[in-house]
Protein backbone atom coordinates (compact mmCIF):
# COMPACT_ATOMS: atom_id res chain seq x y z
CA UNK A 1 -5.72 40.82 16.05
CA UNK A 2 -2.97 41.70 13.67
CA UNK A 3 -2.47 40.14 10.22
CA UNK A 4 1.42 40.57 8.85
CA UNK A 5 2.20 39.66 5.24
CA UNK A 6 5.07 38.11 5.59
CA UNK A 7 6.50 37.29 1.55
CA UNK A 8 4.96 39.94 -0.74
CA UNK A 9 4.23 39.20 -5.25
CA UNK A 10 7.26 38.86 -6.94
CA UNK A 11 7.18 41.51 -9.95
CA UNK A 12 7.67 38.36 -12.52
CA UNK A 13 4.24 37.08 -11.40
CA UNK A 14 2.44 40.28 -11.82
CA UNK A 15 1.17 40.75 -15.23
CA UNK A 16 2.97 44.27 -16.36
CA UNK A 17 2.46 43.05 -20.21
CA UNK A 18 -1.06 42.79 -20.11
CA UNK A 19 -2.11 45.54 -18.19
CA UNK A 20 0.35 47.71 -20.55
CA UNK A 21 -1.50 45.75 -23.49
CA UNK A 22 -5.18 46.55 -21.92
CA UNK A 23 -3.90 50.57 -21.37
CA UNK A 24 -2.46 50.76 -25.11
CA UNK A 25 0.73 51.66 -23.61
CA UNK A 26 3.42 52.27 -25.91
CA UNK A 27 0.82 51.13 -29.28
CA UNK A 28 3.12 51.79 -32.17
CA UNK A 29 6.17 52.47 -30.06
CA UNK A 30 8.92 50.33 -29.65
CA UNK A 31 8.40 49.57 -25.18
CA UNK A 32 11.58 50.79 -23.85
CA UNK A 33 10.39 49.66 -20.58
CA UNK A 34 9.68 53.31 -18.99
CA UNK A 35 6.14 53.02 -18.22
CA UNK A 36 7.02 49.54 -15.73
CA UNK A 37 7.53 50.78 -12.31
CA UNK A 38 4.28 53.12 -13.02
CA UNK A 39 2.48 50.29 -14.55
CA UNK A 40 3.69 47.64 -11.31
CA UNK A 41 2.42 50.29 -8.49
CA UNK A 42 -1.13 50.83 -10.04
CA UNK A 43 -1.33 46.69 -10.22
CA UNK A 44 -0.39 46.67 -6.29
CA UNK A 45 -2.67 49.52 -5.66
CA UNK A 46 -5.22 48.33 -7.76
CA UNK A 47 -4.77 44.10 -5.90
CA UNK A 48 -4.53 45.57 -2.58
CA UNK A 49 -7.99 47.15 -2.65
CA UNK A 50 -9.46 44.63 -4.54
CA UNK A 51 -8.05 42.21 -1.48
CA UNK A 52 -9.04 44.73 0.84
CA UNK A 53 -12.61 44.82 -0.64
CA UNK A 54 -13.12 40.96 -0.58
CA UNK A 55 -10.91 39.25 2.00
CA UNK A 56 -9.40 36.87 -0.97
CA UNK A 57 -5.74 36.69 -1.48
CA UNK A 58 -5.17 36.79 -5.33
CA UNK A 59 -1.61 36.25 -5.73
CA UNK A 60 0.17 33.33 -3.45
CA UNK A 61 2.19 34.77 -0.08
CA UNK A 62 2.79 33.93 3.46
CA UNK A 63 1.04 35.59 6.45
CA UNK A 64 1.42 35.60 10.53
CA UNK A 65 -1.61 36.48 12.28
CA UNK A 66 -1.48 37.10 15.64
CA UNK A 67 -4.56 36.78 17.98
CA UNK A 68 -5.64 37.20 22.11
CA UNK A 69 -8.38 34.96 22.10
CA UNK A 70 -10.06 31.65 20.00
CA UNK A 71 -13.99 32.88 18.79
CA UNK A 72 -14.42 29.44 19.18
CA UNK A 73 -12.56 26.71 21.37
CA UNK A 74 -12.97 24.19 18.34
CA UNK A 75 -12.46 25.75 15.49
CA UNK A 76 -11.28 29.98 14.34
CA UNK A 77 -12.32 31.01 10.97
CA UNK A 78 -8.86 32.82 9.47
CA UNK A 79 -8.74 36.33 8.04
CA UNK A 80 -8.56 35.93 4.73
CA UNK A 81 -8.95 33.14 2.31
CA UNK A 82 -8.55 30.67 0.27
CA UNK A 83 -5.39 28.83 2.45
CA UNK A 84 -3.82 26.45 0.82
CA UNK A 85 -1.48 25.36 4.10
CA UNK A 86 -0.96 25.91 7.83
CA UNK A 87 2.67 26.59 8.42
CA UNK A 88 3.13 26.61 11.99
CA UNK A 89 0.95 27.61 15.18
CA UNK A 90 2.06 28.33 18.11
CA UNK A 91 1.19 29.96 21.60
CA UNK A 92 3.27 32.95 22.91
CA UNK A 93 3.11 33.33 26.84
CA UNK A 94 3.10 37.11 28.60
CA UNK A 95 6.44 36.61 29.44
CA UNK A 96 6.87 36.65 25.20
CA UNK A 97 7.82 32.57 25.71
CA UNK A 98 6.61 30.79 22.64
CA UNK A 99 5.86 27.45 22.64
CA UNK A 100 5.48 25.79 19.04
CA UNK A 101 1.99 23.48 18.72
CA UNK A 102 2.36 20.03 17.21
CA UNK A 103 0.52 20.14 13.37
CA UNK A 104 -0.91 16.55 14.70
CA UNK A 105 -3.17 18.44 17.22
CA UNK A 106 -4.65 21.37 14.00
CA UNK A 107 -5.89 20.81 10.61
CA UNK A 108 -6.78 23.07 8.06
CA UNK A 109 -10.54 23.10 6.83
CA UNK A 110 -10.50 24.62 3.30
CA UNK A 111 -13.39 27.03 2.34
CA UNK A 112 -13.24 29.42 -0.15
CA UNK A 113 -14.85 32.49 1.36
CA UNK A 114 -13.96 31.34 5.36
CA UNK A 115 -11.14 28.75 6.29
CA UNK A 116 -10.50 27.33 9.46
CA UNK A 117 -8.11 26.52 11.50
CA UNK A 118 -9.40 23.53 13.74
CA UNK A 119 -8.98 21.27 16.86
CA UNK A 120 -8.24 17.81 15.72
CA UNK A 121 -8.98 16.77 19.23
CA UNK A 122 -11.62 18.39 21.82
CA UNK A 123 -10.26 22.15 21.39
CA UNK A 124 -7.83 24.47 19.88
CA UNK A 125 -4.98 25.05 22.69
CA UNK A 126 -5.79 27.52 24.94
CA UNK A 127 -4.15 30.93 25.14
CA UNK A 128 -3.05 31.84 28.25
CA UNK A 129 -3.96 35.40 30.32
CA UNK A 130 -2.11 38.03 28.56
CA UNK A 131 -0.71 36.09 25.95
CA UNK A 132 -1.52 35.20 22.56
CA UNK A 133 -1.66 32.85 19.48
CA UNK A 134 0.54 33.12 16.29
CA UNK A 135 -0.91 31.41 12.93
CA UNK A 136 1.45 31.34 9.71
CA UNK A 137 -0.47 29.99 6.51
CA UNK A 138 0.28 30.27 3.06
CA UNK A 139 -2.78 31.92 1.38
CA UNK A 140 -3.73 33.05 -2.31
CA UNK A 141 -5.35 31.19 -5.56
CA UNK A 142 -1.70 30.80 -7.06
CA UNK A 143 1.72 31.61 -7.87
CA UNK A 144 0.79 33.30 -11.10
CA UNK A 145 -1.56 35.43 -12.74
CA UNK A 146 -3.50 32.82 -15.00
CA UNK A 147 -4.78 30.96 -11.12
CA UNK A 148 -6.65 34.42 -10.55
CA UNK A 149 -10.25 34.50 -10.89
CA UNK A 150 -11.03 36.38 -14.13
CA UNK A 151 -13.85 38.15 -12.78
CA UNK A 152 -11.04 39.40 -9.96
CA UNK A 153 -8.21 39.56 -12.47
CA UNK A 154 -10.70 42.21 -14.68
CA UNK A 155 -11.59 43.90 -11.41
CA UNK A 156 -7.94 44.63 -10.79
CA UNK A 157 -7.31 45.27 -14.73
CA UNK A 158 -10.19 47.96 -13.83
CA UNK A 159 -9.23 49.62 -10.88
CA UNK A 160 -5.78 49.79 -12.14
CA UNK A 161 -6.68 51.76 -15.27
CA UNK A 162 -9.05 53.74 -13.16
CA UNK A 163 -6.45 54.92 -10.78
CA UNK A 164 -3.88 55.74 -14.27
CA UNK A 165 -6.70 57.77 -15.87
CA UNK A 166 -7.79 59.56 -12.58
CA UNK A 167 -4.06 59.97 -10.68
CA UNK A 168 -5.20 63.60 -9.51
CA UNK A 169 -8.26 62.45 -7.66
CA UNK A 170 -6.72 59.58 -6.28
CA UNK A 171 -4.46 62.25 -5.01
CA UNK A 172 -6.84 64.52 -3.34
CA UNK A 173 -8.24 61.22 -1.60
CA UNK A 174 -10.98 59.68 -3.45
CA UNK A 175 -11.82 56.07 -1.85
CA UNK A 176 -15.32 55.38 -4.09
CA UNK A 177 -14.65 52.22 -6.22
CA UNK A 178 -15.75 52.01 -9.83
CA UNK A 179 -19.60 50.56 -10.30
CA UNK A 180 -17.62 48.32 -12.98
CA UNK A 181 -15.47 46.79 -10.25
CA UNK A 182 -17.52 47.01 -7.61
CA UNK A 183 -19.81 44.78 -9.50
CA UNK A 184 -17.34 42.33 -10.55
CA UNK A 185 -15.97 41.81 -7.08
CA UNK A 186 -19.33 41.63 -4.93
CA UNK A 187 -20.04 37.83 -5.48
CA UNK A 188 -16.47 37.53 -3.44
CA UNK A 189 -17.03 39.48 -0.72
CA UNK A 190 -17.20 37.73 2.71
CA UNK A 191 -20.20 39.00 4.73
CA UNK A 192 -18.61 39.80 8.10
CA UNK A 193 -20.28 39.63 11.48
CA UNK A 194 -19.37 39.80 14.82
CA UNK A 195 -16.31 41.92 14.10
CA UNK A 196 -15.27 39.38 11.10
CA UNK A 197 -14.12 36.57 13.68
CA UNK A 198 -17.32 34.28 13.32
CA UNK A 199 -17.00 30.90 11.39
């Protein structure tokens, strides 16, 4: 299974001024701007492992995922969540021949921690030997900052100031994630079992 992100967060919907706010960046300086490309890599750092950590999408963007084989006939939980639309499936032969799937014969089943992607008739349609399926959905609470969570907004908030305060450990490798954000992020996490495909 592969999951691409296909459209990636527009700088304008990231929120530079209140991170620089919550940092006391520039407090009693006039903000000539030269903290903003630092400030905008610790907030993708920072969203990336909180995504990473939970399986939620904060920020709205497209994704392809590509997969060999349904979980279930019926119905395939998707990798990440919440989806707001199903953009196109469609079923890729060996040969690399793709054939594109009616949206009459799929429907998306919303669920915040596990959406589906479902058979509207008896089953899903079926992949053939060697080939594979290709799902593109449009996933993410919003287009801007203020459809984030709060408790997932602080986390990031968090992190990010964790990774500007700590750059030379971050550097050497360290991977442990704050108690602070751990504990704000751990009523979003999606338990995962049988390899994270089960519905």
């Amino acid at each position: 299974m592969m999951l691409i992100e296909q459209t990636t967060v527009a700088a304008a919907a990231l929120p530079l001024g209140q991170f620089k706010d919550h940092l006391r960046l520039g407090t009693g300086f006039a903000d000539d701007g030269a903290e903003d490309a630092l400030v905008e890599a610790l907030l993708r750092a920072a969203m990336a492992a909180v995504e990473g950590r939970t399986g939620k999408v904060l920020l709205a963007r497209e994704f392809t995922w590509a997969l060999t084989a349904w979980r279930d006939a019926a119905a395939q939980a998707l990798p990440v969540a919440p989806v707001s639309s199903l953009l196109e499936l469609k079923v890729i032969d060996r040969a690399g021949a793709a054939t594109v799937i009616d949206a009459a014969n799929y429907r998306l089943e919303s669920d915040t921690h596990r959406p589906r992607l479902a058979a509207n008739g008896a089953q899903l349609p079926t992949i053939p030997m060697g080939g594979s399926a290709e799902v593109r959905f449009r996933a993410g609470f919003g287009a801007g900052w203020n459809a984030v969570p709060p408790d997932l907004g602080q986390a990031v908030f968090l992190l990010a100031a964790h990774y500007h305060e700590h750059r030379d450990a971050a550097a050497l490798g360290e991977r442990a994630m704050p108690f602070g954000v751990a504990s704000l992020v751990e009523r979003w996490r999606t338990v995962r079992v049988l390899g994270g495909g089960a519905a």
